[in-house]
PDB file of N, CA and C in Angstrom:
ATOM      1  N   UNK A   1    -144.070  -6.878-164.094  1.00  0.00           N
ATOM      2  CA  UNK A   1    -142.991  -7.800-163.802  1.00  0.00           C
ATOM      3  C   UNK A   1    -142.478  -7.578-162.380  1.00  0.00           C
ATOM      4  N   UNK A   2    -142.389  -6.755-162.265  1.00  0.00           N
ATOM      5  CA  UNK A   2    -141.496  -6.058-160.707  1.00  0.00           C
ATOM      6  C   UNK A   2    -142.830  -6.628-159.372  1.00  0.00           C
ATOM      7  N   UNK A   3    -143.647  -5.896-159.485  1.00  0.00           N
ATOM      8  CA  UNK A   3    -144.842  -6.295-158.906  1.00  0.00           C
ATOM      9  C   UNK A   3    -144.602  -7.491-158.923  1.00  0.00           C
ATOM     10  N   UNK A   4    -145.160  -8.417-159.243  1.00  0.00           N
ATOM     11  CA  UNK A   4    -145.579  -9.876-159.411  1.00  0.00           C
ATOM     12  C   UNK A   4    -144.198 -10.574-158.917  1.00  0.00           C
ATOM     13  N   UNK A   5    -143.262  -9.824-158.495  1.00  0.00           N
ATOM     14  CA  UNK A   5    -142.075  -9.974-157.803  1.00  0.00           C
ATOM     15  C   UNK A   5    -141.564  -9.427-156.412  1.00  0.00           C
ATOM     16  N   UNK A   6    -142.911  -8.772-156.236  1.00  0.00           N
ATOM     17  CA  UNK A   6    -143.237  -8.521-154.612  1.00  0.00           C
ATOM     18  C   UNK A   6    -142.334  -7.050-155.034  1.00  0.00           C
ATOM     19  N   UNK A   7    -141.565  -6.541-155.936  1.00  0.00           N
ATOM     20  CA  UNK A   7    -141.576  -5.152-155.718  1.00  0.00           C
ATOM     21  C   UNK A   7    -142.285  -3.934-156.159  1.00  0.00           C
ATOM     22  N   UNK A   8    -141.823  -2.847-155.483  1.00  0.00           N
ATOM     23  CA  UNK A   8    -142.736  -1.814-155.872  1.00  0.00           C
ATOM     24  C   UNK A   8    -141.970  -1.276-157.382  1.00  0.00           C
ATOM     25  N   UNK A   9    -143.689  -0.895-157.992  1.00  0.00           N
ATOM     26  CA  UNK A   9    -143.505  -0.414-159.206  1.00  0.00           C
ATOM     27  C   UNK A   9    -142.461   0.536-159.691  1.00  0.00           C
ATOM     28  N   UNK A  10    -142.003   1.286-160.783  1.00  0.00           N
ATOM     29  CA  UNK A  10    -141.153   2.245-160.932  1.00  0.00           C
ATOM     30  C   UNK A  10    -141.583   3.629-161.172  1.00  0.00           C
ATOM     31  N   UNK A  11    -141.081   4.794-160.822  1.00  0.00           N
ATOM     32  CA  UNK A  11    -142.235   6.057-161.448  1.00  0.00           C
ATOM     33  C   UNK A  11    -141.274   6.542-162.254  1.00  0.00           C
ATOM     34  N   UNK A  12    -142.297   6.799-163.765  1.00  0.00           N
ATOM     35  CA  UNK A  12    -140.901   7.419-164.617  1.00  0.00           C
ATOM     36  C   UNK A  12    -140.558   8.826-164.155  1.00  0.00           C
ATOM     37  N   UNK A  13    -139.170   9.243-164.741  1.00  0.00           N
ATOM     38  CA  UNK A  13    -138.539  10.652-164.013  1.00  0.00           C
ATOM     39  C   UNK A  13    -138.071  11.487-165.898  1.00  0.00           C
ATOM     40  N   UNK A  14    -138.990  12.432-165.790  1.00  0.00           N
ATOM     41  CA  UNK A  14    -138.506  13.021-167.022  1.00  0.00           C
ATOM     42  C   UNK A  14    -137.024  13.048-167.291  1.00  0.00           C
ATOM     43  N   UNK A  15    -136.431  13.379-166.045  1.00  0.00           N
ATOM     44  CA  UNK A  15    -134.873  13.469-166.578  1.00  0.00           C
ATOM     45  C   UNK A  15    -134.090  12.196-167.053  1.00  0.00           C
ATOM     46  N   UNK A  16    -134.439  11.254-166.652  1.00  0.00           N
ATOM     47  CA  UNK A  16    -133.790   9.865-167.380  1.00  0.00           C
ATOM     48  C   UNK A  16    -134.395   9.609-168.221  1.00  0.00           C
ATOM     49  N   UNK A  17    -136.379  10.125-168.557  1.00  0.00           N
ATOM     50  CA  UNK A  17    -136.518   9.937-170.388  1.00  0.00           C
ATOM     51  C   UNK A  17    -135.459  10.784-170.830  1.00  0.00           C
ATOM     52  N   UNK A  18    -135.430  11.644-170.722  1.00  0.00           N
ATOM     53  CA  UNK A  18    -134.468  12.631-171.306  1.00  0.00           C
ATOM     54  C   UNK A  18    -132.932  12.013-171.975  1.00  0.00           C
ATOM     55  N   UNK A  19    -132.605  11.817-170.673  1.00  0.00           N
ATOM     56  CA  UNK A  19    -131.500  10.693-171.027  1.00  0.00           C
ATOM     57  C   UNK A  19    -131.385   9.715-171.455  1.00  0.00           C
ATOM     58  N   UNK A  20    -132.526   9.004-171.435  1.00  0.00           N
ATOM     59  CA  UNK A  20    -132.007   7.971-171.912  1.00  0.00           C
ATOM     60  C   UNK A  20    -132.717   7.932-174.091  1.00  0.00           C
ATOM     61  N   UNK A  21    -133.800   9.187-174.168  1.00  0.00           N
ATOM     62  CA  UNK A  21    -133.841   9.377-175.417  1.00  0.00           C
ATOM     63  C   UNK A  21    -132.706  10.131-176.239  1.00  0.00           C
ATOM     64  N   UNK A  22    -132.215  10.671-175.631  1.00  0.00           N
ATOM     65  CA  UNK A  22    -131.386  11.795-176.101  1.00  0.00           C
ATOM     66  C   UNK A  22    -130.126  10.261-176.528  1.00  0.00           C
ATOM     67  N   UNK A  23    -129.780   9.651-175.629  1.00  0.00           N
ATOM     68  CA  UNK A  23    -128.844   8.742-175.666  1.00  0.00           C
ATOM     69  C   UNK A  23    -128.920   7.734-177.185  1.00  0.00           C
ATOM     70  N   UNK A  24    -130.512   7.212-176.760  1.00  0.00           N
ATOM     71  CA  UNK A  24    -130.914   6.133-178.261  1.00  0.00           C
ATOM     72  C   UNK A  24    -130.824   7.190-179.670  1.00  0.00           C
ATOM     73  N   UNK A  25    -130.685   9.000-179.167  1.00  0.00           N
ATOM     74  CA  UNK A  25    -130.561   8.692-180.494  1.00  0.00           C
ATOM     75  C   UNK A  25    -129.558   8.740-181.202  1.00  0.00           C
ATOM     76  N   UNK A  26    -128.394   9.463-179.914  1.00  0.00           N
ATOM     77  CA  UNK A  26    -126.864   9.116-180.228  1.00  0.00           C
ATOM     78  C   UNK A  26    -126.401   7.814-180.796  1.00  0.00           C
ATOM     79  N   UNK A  27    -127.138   7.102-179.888  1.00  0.00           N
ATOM     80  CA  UNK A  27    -126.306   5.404-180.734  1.00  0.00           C
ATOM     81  C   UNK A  27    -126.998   4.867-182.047  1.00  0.00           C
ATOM     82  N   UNK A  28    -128.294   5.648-182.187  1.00  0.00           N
ATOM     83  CA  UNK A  28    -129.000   5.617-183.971  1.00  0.00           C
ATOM     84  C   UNK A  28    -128.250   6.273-184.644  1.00  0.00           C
ATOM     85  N   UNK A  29    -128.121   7.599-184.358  1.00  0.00           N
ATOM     86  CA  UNK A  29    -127.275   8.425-185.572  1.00  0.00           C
ATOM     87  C   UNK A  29    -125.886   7.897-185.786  1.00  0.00           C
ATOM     88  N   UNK A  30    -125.251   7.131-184.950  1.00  0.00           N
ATOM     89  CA  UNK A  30    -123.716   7.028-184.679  1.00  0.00           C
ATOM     90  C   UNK A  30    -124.128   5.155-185.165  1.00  0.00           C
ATOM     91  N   UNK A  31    -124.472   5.031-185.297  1.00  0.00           N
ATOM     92  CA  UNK A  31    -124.762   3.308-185.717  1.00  0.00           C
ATOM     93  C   UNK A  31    -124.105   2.908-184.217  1.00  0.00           C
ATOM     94  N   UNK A  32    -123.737   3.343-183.078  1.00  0.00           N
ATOM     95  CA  UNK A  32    -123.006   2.566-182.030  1.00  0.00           C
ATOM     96  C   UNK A  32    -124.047   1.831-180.948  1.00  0.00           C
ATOM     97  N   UNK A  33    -122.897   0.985-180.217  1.00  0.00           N
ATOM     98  CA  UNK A  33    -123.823  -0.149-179.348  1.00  0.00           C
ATOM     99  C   UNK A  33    -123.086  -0.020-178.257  1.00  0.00           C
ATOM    100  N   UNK A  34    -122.688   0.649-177.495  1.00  0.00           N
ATOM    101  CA  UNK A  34    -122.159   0.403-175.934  1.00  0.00           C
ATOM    102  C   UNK A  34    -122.560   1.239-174.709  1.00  0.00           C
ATOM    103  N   UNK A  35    -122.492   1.124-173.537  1.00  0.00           N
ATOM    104  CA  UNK A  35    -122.930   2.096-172.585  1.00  0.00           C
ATOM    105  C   UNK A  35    -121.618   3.169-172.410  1.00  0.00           C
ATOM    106  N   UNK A  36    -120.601   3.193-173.271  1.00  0.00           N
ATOM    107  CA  UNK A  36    -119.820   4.334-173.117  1.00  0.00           C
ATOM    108  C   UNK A  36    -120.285   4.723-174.466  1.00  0.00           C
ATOM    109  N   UNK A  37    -120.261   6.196-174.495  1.00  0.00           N
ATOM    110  CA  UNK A  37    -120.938   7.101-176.037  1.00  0.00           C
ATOM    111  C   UNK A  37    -120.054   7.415-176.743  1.00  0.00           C
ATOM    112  N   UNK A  38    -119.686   7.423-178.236  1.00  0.00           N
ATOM    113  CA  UNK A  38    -118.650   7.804-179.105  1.00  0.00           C
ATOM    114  C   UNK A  38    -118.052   8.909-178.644  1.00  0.00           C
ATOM    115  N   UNK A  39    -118.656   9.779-177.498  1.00  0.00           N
ATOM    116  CA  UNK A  39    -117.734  10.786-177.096  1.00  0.00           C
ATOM    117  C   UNK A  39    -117.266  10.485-175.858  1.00  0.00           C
ATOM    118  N   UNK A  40    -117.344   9.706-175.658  1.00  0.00           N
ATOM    119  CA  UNK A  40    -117.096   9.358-174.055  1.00  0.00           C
ATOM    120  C   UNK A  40    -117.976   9.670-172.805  1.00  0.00           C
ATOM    121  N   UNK A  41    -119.129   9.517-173.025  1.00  0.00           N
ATOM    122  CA  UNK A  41    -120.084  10.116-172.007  1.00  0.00           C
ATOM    123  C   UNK A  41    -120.309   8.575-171.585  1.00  0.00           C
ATOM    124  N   UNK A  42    -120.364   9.091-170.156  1.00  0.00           N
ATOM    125  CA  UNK A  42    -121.421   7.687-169.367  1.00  0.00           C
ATOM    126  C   UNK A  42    -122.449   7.631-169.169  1.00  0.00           C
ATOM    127  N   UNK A  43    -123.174   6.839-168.008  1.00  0.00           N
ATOM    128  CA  UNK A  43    -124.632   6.979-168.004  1.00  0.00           C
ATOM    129  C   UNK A  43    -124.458   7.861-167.154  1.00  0.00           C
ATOM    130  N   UNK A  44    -123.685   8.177-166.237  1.00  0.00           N
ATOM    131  CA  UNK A  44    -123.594   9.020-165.096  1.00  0.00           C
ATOM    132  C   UNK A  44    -123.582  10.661-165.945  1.00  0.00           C
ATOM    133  N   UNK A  45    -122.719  10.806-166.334  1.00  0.00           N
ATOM    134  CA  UNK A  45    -122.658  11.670-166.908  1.00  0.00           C
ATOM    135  C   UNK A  45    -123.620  12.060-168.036  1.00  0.00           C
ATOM    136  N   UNK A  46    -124.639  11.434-168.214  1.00  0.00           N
ATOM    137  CA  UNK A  46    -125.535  11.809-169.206  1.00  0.00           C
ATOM    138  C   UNK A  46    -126.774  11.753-168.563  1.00  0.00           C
ATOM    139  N   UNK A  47    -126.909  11.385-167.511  1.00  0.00           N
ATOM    140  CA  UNK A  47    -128.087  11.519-166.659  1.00  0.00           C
ATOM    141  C   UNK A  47    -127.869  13.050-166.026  1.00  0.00           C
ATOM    142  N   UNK A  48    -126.462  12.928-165.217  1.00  0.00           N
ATOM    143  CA  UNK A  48    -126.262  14.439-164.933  1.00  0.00           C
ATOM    144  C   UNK A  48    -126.892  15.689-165.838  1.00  0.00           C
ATOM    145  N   UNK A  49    -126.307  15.406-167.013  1.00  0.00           N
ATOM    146  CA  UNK A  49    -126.354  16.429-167.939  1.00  0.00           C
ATOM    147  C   UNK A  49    -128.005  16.837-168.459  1.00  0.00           C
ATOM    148  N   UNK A  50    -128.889  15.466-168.008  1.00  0.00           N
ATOM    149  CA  UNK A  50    -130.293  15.733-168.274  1.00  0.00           C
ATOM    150  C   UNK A  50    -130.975  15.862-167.109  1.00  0.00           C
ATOM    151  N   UNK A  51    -130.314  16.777-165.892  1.00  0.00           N
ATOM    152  CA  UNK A  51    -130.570  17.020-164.923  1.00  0.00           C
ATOM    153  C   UNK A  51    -130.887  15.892-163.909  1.00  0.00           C
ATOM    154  N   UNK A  52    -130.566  14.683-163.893  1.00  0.00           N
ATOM    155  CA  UNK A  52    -130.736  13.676-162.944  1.00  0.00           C
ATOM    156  C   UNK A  52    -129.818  13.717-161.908  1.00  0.00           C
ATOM    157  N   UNK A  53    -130.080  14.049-160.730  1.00  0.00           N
ATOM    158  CA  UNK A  53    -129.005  14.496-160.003  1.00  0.00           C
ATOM    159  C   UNK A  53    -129.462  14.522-158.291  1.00  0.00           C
ATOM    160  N   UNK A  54    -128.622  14.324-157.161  1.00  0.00           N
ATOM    161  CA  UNK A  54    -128.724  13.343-156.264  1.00  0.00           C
ATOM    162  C   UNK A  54    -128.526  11.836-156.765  1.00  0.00           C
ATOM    163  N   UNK A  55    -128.537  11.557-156.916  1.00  0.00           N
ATOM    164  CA  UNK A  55    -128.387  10.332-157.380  1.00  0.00           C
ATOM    165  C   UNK A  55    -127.738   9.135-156.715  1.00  0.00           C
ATOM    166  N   UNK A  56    -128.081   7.961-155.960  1.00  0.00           N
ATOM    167  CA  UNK A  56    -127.025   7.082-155.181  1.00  0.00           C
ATOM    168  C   UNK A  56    -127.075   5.662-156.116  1.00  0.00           C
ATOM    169  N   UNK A  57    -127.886   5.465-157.513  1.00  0.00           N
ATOM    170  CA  UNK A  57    -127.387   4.548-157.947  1.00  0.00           C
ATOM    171  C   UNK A  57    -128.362   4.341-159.509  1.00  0.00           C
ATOM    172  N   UNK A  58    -127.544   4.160-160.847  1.00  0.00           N
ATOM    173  CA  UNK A  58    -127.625   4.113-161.583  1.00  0.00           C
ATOM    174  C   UNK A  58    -127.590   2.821-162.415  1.00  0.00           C
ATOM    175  N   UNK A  59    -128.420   2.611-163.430  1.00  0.00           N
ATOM    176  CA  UNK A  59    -127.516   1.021-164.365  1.00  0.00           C
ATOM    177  C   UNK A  59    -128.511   1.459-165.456  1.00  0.00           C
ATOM    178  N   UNK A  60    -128.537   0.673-166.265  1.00  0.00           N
ATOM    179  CA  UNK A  60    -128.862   1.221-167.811  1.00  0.00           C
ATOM    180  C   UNK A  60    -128.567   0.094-168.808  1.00  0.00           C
ATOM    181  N   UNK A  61    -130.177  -0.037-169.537  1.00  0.00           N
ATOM    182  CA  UNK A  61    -130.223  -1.842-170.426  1.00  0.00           C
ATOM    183  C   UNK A  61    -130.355  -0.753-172.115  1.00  0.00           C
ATOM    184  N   UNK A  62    -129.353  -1.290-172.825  1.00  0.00           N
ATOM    185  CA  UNK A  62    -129.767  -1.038-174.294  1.00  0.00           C
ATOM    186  C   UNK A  62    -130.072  -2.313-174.975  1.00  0.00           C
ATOM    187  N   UNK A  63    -130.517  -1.773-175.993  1.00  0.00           N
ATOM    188  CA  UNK A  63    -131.343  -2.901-176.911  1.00  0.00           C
ATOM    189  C   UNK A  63    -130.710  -2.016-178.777  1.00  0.00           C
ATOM    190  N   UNK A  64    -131.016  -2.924-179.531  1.00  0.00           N
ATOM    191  CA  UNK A  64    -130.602  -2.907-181.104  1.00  0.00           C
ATOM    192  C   UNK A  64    -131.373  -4.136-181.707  1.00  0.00           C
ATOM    193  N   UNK A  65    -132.405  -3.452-182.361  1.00  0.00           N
ATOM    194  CA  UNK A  65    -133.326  -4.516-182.930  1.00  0.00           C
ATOM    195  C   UNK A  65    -133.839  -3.715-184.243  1.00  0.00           C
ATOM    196  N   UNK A  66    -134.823  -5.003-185.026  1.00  0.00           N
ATOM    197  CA  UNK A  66    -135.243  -4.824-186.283  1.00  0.00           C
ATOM    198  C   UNK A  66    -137.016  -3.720-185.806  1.00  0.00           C
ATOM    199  N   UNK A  67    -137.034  -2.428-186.175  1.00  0.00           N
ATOM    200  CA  UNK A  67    -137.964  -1.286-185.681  1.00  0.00           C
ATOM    201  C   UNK A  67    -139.620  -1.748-185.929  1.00  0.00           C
ATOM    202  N   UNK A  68    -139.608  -3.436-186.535  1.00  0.00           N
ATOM    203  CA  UNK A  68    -140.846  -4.194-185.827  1.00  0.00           C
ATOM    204  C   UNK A  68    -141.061  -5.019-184.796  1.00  0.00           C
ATOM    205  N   UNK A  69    -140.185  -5.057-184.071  1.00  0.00           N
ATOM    206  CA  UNK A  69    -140.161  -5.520-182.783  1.00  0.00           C
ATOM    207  C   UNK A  69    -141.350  -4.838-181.986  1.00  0.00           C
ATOM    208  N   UNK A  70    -141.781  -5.541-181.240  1.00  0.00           N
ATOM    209  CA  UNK A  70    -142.522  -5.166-180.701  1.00  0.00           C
ATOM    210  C   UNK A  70    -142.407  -4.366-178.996  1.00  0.00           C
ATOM    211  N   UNK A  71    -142.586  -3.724-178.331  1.00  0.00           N
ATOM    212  CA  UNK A  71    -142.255  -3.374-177.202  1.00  0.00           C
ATOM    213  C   UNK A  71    -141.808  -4.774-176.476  1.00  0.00           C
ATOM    214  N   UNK A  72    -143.266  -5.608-176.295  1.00  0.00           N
ATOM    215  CA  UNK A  72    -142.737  -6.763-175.380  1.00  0.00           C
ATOM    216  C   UNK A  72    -141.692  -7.726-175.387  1.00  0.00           C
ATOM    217  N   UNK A  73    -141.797  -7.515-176.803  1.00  0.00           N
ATOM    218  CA  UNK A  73    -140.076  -8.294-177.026  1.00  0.00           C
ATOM    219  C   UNK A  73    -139.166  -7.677-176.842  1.00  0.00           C
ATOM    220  N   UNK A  74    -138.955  -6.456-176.682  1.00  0.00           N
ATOM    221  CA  UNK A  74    -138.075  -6.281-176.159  1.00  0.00           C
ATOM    222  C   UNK A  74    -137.534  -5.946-174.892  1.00  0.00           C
ATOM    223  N   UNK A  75    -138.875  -5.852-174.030  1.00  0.00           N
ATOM    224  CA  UNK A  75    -138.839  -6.236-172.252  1.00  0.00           C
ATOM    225  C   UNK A  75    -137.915  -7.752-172.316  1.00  0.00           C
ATOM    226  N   UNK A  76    -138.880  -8.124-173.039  1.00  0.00           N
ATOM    227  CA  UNK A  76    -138.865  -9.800-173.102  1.00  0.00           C
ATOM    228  C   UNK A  76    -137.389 -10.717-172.893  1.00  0.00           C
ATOM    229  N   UNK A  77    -136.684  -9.929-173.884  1.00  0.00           N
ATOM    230  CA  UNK A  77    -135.102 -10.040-174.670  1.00  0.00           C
ATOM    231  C   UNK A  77    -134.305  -9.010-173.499  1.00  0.00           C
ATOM    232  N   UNK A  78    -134.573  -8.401-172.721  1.00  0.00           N
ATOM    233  CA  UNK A  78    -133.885  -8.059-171.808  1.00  0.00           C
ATOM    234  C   UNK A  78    -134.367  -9.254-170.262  1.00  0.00           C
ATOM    235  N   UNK A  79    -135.762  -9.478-170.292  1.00  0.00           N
ATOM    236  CA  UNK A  79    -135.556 -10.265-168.983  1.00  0.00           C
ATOM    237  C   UNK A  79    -134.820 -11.824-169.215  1.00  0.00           C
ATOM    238  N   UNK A  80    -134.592 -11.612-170.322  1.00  0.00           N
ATOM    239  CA  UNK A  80    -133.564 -13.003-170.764  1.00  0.00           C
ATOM    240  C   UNK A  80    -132.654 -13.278-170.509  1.00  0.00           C
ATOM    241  N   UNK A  81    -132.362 -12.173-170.378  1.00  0.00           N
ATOM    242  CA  UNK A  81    -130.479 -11.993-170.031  1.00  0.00           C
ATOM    243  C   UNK A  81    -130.521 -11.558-168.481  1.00  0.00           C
ATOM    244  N   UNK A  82    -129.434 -12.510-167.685  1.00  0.00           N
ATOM    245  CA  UNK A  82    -129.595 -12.024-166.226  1.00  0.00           C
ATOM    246  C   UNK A  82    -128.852 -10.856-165.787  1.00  0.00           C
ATOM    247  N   UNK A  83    -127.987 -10.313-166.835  1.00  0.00           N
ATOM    248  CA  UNK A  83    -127.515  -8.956-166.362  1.00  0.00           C
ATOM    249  C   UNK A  83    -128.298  -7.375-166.584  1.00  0.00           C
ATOM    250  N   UNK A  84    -129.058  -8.054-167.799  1.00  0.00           N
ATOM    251  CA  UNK A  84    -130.687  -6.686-167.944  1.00  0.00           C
ATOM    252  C   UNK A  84    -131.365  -7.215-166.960  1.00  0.00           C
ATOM    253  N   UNK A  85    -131.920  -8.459-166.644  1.00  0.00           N
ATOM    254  CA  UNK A  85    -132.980  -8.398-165.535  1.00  0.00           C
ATOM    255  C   UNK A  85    -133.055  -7.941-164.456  1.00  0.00           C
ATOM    256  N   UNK A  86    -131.233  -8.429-163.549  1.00  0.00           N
ATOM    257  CA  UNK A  86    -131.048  -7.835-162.982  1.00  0.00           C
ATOM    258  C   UNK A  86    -131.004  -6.384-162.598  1.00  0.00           C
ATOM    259  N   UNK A  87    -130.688  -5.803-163.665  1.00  0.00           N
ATOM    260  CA  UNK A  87    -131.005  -3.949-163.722  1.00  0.00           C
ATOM    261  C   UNK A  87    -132.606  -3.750-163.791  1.00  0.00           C
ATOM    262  N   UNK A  88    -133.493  -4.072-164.424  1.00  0.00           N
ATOM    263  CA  UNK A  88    -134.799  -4.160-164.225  1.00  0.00           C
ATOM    264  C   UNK A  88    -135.799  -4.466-163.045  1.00  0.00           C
ATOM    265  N   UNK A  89    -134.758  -5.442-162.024  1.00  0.00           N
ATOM    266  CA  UNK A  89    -135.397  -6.012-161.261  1.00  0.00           C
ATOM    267  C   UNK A  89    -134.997  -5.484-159.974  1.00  0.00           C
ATOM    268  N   UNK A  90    -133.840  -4.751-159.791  1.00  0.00           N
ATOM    269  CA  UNK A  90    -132.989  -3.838-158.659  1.00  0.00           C
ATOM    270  C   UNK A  90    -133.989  -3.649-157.594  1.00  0.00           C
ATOM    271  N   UNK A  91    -133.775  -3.778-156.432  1.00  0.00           N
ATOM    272  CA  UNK A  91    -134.468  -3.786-155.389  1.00  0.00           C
ATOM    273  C   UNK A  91    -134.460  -2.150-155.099  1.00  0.00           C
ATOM    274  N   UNK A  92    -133.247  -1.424-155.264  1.00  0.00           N
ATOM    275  CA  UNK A  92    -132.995  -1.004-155.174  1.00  0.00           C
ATOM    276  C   UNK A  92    -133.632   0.881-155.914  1.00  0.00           C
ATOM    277  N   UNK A  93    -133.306   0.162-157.111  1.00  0.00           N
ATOM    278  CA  UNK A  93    -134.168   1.323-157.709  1.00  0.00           C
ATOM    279  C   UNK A  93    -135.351   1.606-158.203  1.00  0.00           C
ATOM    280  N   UNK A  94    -135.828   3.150-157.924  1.00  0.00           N
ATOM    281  CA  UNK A  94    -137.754   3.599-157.788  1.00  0.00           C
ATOM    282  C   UNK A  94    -137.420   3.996-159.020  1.00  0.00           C
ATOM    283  N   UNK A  95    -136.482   4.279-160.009  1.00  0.00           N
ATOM    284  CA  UNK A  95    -137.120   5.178-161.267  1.00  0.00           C
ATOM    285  C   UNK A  95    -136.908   4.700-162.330  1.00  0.00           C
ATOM    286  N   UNK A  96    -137.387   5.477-163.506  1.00  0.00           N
ATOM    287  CA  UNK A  96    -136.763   4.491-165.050  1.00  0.00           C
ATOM    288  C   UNK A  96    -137.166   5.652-165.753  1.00  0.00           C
ATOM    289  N   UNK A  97    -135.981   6.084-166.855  1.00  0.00           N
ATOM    290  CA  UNK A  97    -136.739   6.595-167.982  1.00  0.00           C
ATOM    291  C   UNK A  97    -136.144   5.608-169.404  1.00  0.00           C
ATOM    292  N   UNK A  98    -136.903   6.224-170.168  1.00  0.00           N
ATOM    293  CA  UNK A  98    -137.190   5.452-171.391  1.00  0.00           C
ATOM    294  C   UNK A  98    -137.337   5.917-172.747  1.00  0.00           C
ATOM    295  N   UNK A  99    -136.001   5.664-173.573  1.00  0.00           N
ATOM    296  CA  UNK A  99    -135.955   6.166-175.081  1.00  0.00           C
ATOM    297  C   UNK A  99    -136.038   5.130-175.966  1.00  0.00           C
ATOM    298  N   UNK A 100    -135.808   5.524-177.462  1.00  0.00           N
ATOM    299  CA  UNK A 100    -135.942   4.922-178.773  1.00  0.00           C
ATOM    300  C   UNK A 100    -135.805   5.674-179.419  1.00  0.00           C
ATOM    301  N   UNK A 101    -135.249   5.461-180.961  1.00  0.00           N
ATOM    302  CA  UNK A 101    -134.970   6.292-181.712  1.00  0.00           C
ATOM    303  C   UNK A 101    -135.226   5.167-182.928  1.00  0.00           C
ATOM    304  N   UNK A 102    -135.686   5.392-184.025  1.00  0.00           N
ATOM    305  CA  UNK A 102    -135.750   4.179-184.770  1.00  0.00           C
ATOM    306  C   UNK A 102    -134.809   5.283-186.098  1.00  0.00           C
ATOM    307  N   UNK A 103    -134.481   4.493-187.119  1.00  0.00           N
ATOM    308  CA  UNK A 103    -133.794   4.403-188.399  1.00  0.00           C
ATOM    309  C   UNK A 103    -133.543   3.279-189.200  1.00  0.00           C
ATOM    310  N   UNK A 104    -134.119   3.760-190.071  1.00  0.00           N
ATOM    311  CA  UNK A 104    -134.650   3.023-191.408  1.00  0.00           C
ATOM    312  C   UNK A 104    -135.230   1.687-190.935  1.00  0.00           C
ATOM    313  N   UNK A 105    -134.606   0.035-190.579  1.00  0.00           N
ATOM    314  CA  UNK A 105    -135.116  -0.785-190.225  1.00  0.00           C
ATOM    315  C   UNK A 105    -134.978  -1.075-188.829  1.00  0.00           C
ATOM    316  N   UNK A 106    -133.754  -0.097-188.334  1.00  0.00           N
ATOM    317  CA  UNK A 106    -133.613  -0.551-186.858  1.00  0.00           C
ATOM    318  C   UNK A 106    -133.943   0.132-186.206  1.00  0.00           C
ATOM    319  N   UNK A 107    -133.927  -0.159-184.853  1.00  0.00           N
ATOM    320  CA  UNK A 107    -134.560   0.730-183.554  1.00  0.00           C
ATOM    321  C   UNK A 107    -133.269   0.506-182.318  1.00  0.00           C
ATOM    322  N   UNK A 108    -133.033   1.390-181.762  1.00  0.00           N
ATOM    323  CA  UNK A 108    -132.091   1.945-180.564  1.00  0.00           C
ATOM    324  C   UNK A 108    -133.339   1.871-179.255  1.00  0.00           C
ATOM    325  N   UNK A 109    -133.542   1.042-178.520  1.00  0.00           N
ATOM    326  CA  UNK A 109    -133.926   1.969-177.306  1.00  0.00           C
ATOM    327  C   UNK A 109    -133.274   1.479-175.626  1.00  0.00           C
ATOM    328  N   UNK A 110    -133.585   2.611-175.100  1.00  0.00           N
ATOM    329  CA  UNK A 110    -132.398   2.621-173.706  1.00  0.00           C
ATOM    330  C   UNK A 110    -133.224   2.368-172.448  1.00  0.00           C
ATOM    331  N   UNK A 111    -133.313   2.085-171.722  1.00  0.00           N
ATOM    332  CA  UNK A 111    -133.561   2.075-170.362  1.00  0.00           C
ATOM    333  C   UNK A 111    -132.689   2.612-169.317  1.00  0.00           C
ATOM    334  N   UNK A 112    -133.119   3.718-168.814  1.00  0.00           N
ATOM    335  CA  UNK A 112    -132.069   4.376-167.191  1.00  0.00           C
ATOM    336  C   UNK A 112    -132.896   4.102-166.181  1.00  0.00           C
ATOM    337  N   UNK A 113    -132.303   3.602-165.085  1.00  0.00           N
ATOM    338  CA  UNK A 113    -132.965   3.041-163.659  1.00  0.00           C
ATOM    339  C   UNK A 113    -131.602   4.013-163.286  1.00  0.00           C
ATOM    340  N   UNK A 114    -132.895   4.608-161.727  1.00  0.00           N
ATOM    341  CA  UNK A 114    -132.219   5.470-160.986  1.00  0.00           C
ATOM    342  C   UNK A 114    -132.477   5.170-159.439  1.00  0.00           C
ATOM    343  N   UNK A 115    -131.657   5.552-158.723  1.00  0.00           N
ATOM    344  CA  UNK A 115    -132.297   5.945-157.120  1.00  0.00           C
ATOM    345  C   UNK A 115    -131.572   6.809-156.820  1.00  0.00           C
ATOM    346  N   UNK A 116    -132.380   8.057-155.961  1.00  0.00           N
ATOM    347  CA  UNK A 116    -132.003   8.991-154.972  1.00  0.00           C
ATOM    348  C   UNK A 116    -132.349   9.372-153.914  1.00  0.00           C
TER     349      UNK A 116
END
């Protein structure tokens, strides 16, 4: 997608999988849906905490779907919306990590875009 949009690709960064799995599975176990965490953690602060650090710019797409969804649908269902695409499409940022957590029929998964 990015490519075929004249930008350069993303390289994943263990520390935002980190974060951002550790995150999907907070909002699975916690049934919650927002980018602030039942304890009050941000993305900032939860990237920190999974060692992501330097950092000059952050954003972060969640998703809550039925755990047969398929991956592309749910790229799909984020480039739908112009405020995920926009985070997807950031000129700005080289990195991404990438969680999921599934339970029972549903699935949690997160996207962290980074630059440093």
């Amino acid at each position: 997608m990015r490519t075929n949009a004249g930008l350069t690709p993303l390289a994943r960064n263990s520390a935002l999988d980190g974060s951002a799995g550790s995150y999907a599975g907070v909002l699975g176990t916690n049934d919650w849906f927002a980018h602030e965490g039942p304890d009050g953690s941000t993305l900032a602060s939860r990237a920190e905490a999974a060692g992501y650090s330097g950092w000059n710019y952050l954003s972060e797409n969640l998703y809550r779907g039925f755990y047969g969804d398929a991956a592309e649908r749910i790229v799909q269902a984020w480039a739908d919306s112009p405020g995920h695409y926009s985070n997807m499409m950031g000129p700005q940022i080289t990195e991404i990590g990438v969680g999921c957590y599934v339970s029972g029929d549903l699935r949690w998964c997160v996207q962290d875009f980074g630059e440093r």
